[in-house]
Protein backbone atom coordinates (compact mmCIF):
# COMPACT_ATOMS: atom_id res chain seq x y z
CA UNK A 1 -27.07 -36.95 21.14
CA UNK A 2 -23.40 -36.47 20.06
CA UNK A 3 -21.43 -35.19 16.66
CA UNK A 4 -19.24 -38.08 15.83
CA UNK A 5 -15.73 -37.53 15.42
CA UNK A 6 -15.47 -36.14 11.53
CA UNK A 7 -12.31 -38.41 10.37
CA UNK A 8 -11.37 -36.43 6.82
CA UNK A 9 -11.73 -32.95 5.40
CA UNK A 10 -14.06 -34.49 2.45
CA UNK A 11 -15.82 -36.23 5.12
CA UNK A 12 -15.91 -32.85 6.27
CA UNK A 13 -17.80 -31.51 3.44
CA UNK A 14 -20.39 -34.17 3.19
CA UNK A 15 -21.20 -33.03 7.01
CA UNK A 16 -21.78 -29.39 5.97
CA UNK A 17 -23.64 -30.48 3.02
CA UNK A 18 -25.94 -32.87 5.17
CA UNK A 19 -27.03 -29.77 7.69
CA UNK A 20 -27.33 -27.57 4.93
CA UNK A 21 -29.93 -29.97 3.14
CA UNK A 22 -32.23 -30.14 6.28
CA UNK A 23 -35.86 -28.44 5.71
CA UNK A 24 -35.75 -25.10 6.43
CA UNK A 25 -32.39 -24.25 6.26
CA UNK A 26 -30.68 -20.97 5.79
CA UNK A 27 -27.40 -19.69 5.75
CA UNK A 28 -26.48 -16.91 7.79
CA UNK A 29 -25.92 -13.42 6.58
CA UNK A 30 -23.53 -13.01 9.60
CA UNK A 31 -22.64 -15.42 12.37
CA UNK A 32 -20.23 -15.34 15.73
CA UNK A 33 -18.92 -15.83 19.19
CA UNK A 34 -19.14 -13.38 21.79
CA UNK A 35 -18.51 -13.23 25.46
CA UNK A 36 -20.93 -10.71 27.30
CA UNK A 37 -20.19 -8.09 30.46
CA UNK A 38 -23.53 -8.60 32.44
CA UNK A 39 -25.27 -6.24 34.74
CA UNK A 40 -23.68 -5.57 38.68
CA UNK A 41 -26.57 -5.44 39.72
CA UNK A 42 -29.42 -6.64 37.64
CA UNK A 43 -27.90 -10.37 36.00
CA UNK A 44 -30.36 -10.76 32.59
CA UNK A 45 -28.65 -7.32 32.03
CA UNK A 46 -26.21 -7.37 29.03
CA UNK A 47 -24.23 -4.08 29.51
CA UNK A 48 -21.70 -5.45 26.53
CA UNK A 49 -20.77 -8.40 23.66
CA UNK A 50 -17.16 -8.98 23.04
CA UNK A 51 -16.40 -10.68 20.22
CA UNK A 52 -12.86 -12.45 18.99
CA UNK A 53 -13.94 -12.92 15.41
CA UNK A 54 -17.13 -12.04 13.12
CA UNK A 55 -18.42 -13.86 9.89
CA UNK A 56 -20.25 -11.90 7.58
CA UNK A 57 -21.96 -13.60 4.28
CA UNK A 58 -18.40 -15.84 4.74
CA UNK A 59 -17.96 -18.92 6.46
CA UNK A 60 -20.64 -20.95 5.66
CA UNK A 61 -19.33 -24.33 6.56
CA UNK A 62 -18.36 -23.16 10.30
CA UNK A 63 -22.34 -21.67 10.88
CA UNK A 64 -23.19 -25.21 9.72
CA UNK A 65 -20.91 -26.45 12.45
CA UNK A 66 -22.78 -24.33 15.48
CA UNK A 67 -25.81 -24.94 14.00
CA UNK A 68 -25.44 -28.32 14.36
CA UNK A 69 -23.69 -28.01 17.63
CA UNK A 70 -26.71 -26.24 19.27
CA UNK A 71 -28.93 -29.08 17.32
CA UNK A 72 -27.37 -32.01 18.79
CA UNK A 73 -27.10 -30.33 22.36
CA UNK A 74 -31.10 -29.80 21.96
CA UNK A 75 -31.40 -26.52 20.74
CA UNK A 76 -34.20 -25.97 18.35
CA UNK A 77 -33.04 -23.15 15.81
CA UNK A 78 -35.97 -21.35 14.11
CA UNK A 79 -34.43 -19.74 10.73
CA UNK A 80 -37.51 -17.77 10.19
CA UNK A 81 -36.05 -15.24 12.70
CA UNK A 82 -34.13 -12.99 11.86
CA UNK A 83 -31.76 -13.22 14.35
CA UNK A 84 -31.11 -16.16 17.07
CA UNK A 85 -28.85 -15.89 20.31
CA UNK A 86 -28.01 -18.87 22.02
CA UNK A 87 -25.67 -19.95 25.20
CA UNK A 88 -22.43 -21.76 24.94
CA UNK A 89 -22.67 -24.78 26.75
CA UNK A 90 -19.97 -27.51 27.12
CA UNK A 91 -21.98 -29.96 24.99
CA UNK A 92 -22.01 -27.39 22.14
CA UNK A 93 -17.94 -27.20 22.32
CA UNK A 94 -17.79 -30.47 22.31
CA UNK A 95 -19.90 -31.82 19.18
CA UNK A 96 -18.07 -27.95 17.52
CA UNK A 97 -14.72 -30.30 18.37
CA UNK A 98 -15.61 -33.06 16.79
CA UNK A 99 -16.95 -32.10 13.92
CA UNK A 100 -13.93 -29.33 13.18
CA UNK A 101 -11.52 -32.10 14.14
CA UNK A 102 -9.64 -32.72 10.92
CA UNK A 103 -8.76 -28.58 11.32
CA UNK A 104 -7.58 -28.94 14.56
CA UNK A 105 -4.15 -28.74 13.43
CA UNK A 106 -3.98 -26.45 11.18
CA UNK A 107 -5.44 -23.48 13.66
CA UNK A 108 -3.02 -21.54 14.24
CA UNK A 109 -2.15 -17.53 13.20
CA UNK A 110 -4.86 -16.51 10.33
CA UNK A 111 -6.00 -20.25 9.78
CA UNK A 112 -9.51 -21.79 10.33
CA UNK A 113 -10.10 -18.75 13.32
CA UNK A 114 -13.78 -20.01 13.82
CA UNK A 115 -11.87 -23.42 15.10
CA UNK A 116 -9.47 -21.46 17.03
CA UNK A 117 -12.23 -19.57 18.88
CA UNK A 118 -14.12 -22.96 19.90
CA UNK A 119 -10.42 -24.35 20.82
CA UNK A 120 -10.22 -21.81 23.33
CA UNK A 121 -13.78 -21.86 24.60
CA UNK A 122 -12.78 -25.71 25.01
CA UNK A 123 -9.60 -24.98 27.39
CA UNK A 124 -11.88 -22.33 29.03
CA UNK A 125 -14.14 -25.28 29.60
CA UNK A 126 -11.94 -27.52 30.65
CA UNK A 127 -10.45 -24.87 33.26
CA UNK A 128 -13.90 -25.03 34.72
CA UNK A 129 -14.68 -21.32 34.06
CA UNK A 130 -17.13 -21.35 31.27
CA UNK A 131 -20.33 -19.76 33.05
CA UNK A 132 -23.44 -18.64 31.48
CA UNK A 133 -21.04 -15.21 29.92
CA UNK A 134 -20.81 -16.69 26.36
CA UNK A 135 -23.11 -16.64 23.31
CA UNK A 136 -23.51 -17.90 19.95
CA UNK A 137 -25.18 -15.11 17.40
CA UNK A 138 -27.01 -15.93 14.29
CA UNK A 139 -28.01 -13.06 11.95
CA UNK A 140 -30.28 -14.33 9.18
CA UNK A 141 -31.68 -10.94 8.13
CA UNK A 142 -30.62 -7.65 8.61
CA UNK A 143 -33.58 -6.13 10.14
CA UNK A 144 -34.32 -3.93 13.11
CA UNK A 145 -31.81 -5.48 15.88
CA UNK A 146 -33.43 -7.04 18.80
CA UNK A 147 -30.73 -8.30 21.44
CA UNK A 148 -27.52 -6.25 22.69
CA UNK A 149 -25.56 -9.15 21.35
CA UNK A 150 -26.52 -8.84 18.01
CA UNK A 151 -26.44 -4.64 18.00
CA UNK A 152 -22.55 -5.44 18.78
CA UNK A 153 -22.32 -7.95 16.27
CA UNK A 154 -23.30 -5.33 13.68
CA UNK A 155 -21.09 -2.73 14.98
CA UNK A 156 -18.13 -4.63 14.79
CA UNK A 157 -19.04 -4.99 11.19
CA UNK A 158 -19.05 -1.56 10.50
CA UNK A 159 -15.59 -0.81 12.27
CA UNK A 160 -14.13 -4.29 11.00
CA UNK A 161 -14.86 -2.93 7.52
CA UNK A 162 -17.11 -6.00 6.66
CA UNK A 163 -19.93 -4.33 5.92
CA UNK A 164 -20.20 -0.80 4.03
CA UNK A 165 -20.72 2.40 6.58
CA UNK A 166 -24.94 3.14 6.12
CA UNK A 167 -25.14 -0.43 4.74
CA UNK A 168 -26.64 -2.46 8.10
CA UNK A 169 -29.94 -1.61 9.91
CA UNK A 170 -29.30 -0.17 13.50
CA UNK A 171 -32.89 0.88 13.92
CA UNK A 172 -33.97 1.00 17.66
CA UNK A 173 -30.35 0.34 18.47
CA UNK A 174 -30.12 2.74 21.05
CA UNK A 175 -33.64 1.43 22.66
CA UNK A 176 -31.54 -1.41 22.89
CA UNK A 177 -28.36 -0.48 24.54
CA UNK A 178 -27.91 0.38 28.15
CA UNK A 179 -26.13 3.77 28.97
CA UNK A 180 -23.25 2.54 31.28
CA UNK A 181 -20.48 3.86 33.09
CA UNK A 182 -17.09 2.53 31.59
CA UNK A 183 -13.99 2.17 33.45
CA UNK A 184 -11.47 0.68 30.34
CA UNK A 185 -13.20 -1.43 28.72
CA UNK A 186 -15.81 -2.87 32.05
CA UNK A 187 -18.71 -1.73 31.81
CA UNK A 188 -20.21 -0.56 35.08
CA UNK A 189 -24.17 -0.54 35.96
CA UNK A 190 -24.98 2.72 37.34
CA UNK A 191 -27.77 1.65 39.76
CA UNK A 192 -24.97 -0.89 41.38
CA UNK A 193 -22.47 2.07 41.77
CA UNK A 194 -25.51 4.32 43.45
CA UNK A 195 -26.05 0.71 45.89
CA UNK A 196 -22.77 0.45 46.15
CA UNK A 197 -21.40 4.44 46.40
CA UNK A 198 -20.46 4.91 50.15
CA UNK A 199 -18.55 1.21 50.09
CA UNK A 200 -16.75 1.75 47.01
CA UNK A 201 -15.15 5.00 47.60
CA UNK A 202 -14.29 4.19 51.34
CA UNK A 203 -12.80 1.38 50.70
CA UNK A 204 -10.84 3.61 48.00
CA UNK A 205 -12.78 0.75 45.34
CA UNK A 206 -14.42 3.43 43.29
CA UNK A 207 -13.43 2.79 39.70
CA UNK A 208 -11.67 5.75 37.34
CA UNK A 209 -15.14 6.49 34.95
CA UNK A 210 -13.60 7.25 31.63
CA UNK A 211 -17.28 8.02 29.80
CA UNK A 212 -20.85 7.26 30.44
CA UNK A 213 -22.54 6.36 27.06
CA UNK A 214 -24.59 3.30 25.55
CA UNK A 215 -21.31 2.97 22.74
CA UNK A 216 -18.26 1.94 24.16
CA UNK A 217 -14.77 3.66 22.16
CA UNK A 218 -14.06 2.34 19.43
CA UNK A 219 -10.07 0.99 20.19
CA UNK A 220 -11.73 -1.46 23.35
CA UNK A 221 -12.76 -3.61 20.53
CA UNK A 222 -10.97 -2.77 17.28
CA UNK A 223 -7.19 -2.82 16.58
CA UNK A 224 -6.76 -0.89 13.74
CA UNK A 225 -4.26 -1.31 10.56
CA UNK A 226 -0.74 -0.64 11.50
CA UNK A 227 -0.79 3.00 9.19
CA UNK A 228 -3.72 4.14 11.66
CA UNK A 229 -3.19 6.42 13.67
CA UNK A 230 -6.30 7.63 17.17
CA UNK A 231 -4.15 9.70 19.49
CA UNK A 232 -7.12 9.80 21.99
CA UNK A 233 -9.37 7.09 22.21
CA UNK A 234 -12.66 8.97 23.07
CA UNK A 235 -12.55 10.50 19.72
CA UNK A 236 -13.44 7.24 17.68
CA UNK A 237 -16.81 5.83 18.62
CA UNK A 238 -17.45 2.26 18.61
CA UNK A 239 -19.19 1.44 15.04
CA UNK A 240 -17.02 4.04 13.30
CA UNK A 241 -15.07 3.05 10.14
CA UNK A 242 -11.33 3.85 9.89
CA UNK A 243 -9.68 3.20 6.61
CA UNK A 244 -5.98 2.44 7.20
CA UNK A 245 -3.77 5.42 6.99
CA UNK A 246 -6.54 7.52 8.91
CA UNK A 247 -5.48 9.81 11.14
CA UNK A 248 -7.70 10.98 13.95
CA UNK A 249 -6.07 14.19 15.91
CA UNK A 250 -6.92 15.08 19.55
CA UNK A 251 -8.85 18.13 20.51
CA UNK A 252 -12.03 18.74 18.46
CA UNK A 253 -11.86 15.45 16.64
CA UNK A 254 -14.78 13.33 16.71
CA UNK A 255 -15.93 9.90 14.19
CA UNK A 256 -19.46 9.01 15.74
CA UNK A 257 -20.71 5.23 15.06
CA UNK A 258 -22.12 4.03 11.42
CA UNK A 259 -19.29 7.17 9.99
CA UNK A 260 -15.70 6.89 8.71
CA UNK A 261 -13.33 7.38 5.97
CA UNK A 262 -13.09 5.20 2.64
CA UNK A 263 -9.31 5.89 2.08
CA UNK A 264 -6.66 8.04 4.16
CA UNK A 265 -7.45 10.51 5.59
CA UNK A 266 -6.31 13.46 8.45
CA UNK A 267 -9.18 14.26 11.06
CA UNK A 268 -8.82 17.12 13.51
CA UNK A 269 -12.67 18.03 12.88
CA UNK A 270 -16.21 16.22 13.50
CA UNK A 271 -17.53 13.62 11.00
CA UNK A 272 -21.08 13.18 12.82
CA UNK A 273 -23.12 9.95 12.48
CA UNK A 274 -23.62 9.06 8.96
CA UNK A 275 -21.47 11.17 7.62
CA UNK A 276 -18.27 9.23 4.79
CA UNK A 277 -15.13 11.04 3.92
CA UNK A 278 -13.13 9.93 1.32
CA UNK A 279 -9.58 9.15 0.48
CA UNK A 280 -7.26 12.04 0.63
CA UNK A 281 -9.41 14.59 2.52
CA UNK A 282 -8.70 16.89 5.21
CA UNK A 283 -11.47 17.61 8.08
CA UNK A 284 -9.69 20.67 9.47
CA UNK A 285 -9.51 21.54 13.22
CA UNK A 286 -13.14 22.46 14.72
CA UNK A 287 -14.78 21.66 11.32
CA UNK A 288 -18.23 20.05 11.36
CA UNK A 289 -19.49 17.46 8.99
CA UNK A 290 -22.97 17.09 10.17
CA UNK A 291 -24.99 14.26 10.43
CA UNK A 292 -28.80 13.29 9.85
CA UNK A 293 -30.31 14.47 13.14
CA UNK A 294 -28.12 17.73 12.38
CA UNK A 295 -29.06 19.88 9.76
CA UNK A 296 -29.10 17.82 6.75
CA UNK A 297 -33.31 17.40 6.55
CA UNK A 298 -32.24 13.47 6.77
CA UNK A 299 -30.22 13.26 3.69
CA UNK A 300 -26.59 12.08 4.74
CA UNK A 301 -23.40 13.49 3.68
CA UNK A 302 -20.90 12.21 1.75
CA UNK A 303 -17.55 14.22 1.24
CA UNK A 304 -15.43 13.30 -2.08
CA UNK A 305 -11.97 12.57 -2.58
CA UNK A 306 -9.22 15.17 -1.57
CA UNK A 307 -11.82 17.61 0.30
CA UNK A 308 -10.21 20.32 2.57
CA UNK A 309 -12.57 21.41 5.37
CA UNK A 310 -11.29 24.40 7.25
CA UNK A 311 -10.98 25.25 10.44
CA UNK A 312 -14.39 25.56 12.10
CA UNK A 313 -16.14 25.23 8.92
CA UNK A 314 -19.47 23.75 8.96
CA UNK A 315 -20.63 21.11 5.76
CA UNK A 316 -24.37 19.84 5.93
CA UNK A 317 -24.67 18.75 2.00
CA UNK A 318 -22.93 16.25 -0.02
CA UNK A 319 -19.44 17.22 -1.59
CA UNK A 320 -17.48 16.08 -4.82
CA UNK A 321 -13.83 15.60 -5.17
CA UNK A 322 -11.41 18.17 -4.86
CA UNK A 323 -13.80 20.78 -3.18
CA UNK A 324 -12.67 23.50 -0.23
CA UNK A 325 -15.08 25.26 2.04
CA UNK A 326 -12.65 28.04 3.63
CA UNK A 327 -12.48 27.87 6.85
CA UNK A 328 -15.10 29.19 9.95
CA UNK A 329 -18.05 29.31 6.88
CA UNK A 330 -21.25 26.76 7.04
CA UNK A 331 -22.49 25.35 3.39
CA UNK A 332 -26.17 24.06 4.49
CA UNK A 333 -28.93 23.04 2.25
CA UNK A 334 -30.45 26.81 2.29
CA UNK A 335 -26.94 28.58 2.03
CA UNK A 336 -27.51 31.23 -0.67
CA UNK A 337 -23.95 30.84 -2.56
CA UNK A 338 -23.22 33.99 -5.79
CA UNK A 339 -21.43 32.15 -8.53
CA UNK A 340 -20.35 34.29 -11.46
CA UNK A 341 -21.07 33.28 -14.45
CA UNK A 342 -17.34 32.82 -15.39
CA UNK A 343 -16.80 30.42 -12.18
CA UNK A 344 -19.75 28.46 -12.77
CA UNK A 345 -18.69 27.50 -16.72
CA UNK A 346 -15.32 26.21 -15.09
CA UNK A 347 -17.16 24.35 -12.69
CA UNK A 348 -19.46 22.49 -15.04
CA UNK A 349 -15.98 21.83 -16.66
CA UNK A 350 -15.63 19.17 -14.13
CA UNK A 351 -19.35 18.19 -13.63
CA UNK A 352 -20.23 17.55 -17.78
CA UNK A 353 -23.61 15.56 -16.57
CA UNK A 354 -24.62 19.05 -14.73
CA UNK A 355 -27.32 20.86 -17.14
CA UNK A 356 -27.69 24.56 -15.93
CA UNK A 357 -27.51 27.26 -17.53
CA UNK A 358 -25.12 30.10 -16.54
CA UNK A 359 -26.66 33.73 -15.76
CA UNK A 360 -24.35 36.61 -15.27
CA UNK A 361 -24.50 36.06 -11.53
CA UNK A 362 -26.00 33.27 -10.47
CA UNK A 363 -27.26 32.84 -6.71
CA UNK A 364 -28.12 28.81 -5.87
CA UNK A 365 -28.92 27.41 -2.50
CA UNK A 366 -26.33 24.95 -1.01
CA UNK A 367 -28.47 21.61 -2.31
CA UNK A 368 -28.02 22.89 -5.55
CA UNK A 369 -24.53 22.65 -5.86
CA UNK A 370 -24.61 19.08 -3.45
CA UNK A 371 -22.40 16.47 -5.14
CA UNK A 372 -20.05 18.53 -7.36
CA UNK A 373 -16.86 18.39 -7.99
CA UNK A 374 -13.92 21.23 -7.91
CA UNK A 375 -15.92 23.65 -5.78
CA UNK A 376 -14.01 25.67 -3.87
CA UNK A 377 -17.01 27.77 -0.81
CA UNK A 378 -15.51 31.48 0.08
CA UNK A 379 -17.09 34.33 1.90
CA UNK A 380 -16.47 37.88 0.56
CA UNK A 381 -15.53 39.71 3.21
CA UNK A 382 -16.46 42.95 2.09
CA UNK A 383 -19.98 41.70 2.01
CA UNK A 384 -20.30 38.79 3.62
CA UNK A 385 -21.37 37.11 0.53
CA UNK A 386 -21.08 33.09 0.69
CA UNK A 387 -19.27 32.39 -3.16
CA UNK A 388 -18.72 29.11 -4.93
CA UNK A 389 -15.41 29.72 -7.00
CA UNK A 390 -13.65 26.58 -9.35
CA UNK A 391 -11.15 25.53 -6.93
CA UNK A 392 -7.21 25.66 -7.75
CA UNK A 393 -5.67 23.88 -5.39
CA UNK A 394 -5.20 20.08 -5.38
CA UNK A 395 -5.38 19.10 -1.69
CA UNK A 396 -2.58 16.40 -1.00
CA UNK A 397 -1.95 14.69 2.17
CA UNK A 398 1.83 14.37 3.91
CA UNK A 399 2.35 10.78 3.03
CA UNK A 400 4.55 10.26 5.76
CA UNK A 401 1.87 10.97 8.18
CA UNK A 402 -0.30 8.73 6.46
C-alpha cells in the first residue's frame, strides 16, 4: 500500500493525528536519519552513523510521518522497544513525499529540515544510488543502547546540545562500537587493511591513519557556533559538549565524550569523561579534571563558574564558583587541606547553607570542602602543606578571545 498525496497543511494534521491514535502508539523520545560507513571487510559491520539532522522530544508530526512510511512499505514497528532501526527503502521516501507534500515548498534554509532530509534521500533515489547505507532510528526509551546507529544518535545529542552532558544512558556503549582506523572522517576496518596491507602500500593506496579509536573527533560530525574556537581536532572527542565561545587550545588539551562546558570557556587542560565546566572558567595548560574511572570513587565532577585551574593542577572533587587550585597541586577526595580558622569564616561567607564549625586550624579532606564556592587550594611551600584560603581574585576571561 501507498500514502496518498496529503493535499493541505490541516489535512496534514488530521494525518498525524490518525497515526498517532493507532493502538499502541508512542511518540519518540528522539528520532532520525542517518547514513552508515559499513565494514571493508565484514558488510553487517557498522563502523559509523552519519546523521544530517536529529529530533529529540521535538518533531512529533515528522516521526508520525516515518512511522507511517515504514508502515505502509510493510514494516511492522514494535513501540515496546526501546529503540527500532530500520532501512530506507525507496517506497519509504516515497509515501515520506507524499504525505510531507504540502511542505515541499517551504524546505529550504532552517525550514521543515526533516522534509529537506527525505527531499534529498529522494534525488539520491532517483540518481539510482540509494543502497542498503541508510537508516531510519527510533528511540522510544533511553535505556542501555543496543545498535551503533542509535549509540551515534545519542552522541550527537550530547555535542548538538540537545540533551544535557550525563543526561542520556551510554551504558555498554563501548561493547557496542568497533575500534577503527580513521583516515578523515572514513572509517577503515582493521582486519581489511591487515588483508589488504602489501596491496595498499605498493600500490602507494595506503590511507594517512589520523587515530585508531571506537569515537570518531568530534568536528567530523559537529560544526560548532561561529564564537568556537578547536585549533586541533583530536582534542574534542565525539560526544563532547562545547558551549559557544569555548575555546579548546592545542597541546595538552583534551574534552573526552559525555564532558563539556555550560558557558565560555578557555581549555588548554583535560576535562576527562564526565567531567562539566562552567561559564567563565579557565582549565590551565596540563591541568587535569578527572573523570569517574579516574580518581573520583565514581562521583563526577562538576567545576563552577569562573574556576581557574593551573597549570598541571590536578581536580578530582566537585568545585563552586570562583575557586583557584594553584597550579601543579592535586585536590582529591582524601587531600588533607589546613584552613585557619580566619579563612574558613570568610569562606562560609559565601557558602551560608555550610554548617561547620570553625577550630583554630582546621584540617578537612578534599570531599569536605566539594561544592564550595570562593575557595582558593595553595601549597605552603615551606611545608608542603595543601591550604584552602578565601580566594581574591575574580577570574575573567579575554572577551575578545571568547
Amino acid at each position: 500500500m501507498a500514502i496518498e498525496k496529503i493535499a493541505s497543511k490541516e489535512a496534514f494534521k488530521n494525518f498525524v493525528l490518525g497515526i498517532e491514535e493507532q493502538e499502541g502508539y508512542r511518540r519518540p523520545m528522539a528520532f532520525g536519519i542517518c547514513r552508515i560507513d559499513r565494514g571493508q571487510k565484514t558488510h553487517d559491520k557498522i563502523l559509523q552513523a552519519t546523521y544530517p539532522l536529529i529530533n529529540w522530544r521535538e518533531n512529533y508530526g515528522s516521526a508520525a510521518v516515518l512511522i507511517a512510511a515504514l508502515q505502509e512499505s510493510g514494516e511492522a514497528i514494535d513501540f515496546g522497544k526501546s529503540e527500532q532501526v530500520f532501512d530506507v527503502t525507496d517506497a519509504v521516501i516515497i509515501n515520506a513525499l507524499e504525505a510531507f507534500a504540502p511542505f515541499i515548498q517551504e524546505a529550504k534554509g532552517d525550514a521543515h529540515k526533516n522534509v529537506q532530509v527525505i527531499a534529498t534521500l529522494a534525488g539520491i533515489a532517483e540518481a539510482e544510488m540509494l543502497d542498503d547505507n541508510y537508516r531510519i532510528v527510533f528511540l522510544f526509551e533511553d535505556e542501555a543502547p543496543v545498535s551503533v546507529e542509535t549509540v551515534y544518535l545519542k552522541l550527537y545529542a550530547l555535542s548538538l546540545g540537545k540533551a544535557e552532558l550525563r543526561s542520556v544512558n551510554l551504558s555498554g556503549a563501548f561493547g557496542i562500537l568497533h575500534n577503527v582506523a580513521w583516515f578523515g572522517n572514513e572509517p577503515f576496518e582493521l582486519d581489511w587493511l591487515r588483508d589488504n596491507e602489501i596491496d595498499l602500500k605498493l600500490n602507494g593506496a595506503y590511507p594517512e591513519i589520523e587515530s585508531v579509536d571506537k569515537f570518531p573527533r568530534y568536528l567530523q560530525h559537529i560544526i560548532p557556533a561561529d564564537n568556537t574556537r578547536v585549533l586541533d581536532s583530536a582534542k574534542v572527542r565525539m560526544g563532547a559538549q562545547l558551549y559557544p565561545g569555548t575555546t579548546v587550545m592545542p597541546g595538552a588539551s583534551y574534552i573526552n565524550f559525555n564532558a563539556g562546558t555550560t558557558g565560555a570557556v578557555m581549555v588548554e587542560g583535560r576535562i576527562s569523561s564526565s567531567a562539566i565546566v562552567g561559564a567563565g572558567s579557565d582549565v590551565g595548560g596540563g591541568a587535569s579534571i578527572l573523570g569517574v574511572l579516574s580518581g573520583t570513587n565514581g562521583n563526577p565532577v562538576t567545576i563552577g563558574e569562573n574556576v581557574l585551574l593551573g597549570a598541571n593542577s590536578v581536580t578530582g572533587i566537585p568545585l563552586g564558583d570562583g575557586c583557584i587550585v594553584d597550579a601543579g597541586i592535586a585536590i582529591l577526595e582524601g587531600t588533607k587541606v589546613a584552613i585557619s580558622r580566619a579563612e574558613l569564616e570568610k569562606i562560609k561567607e559565601v557558602n551560608p547553607l555550610w554548617d561547620i564549625k570553625a577550630e583554630d586550624e582546621n584540617i578537612l579532606k578534599g570531599v569536605e570542602l566539594a561544592g564550595r564556592n570562593g575557595i582558593h587550594f595553595r601549597q605552603n611551600s615551606m611545608t608542603g602543606q595543601i591550604v584552602a584560603l578565601r580566594s581574591r581574585r575574580e577570574v575573567k576571561l579575554n572577551a575578545e578571545l571568547h
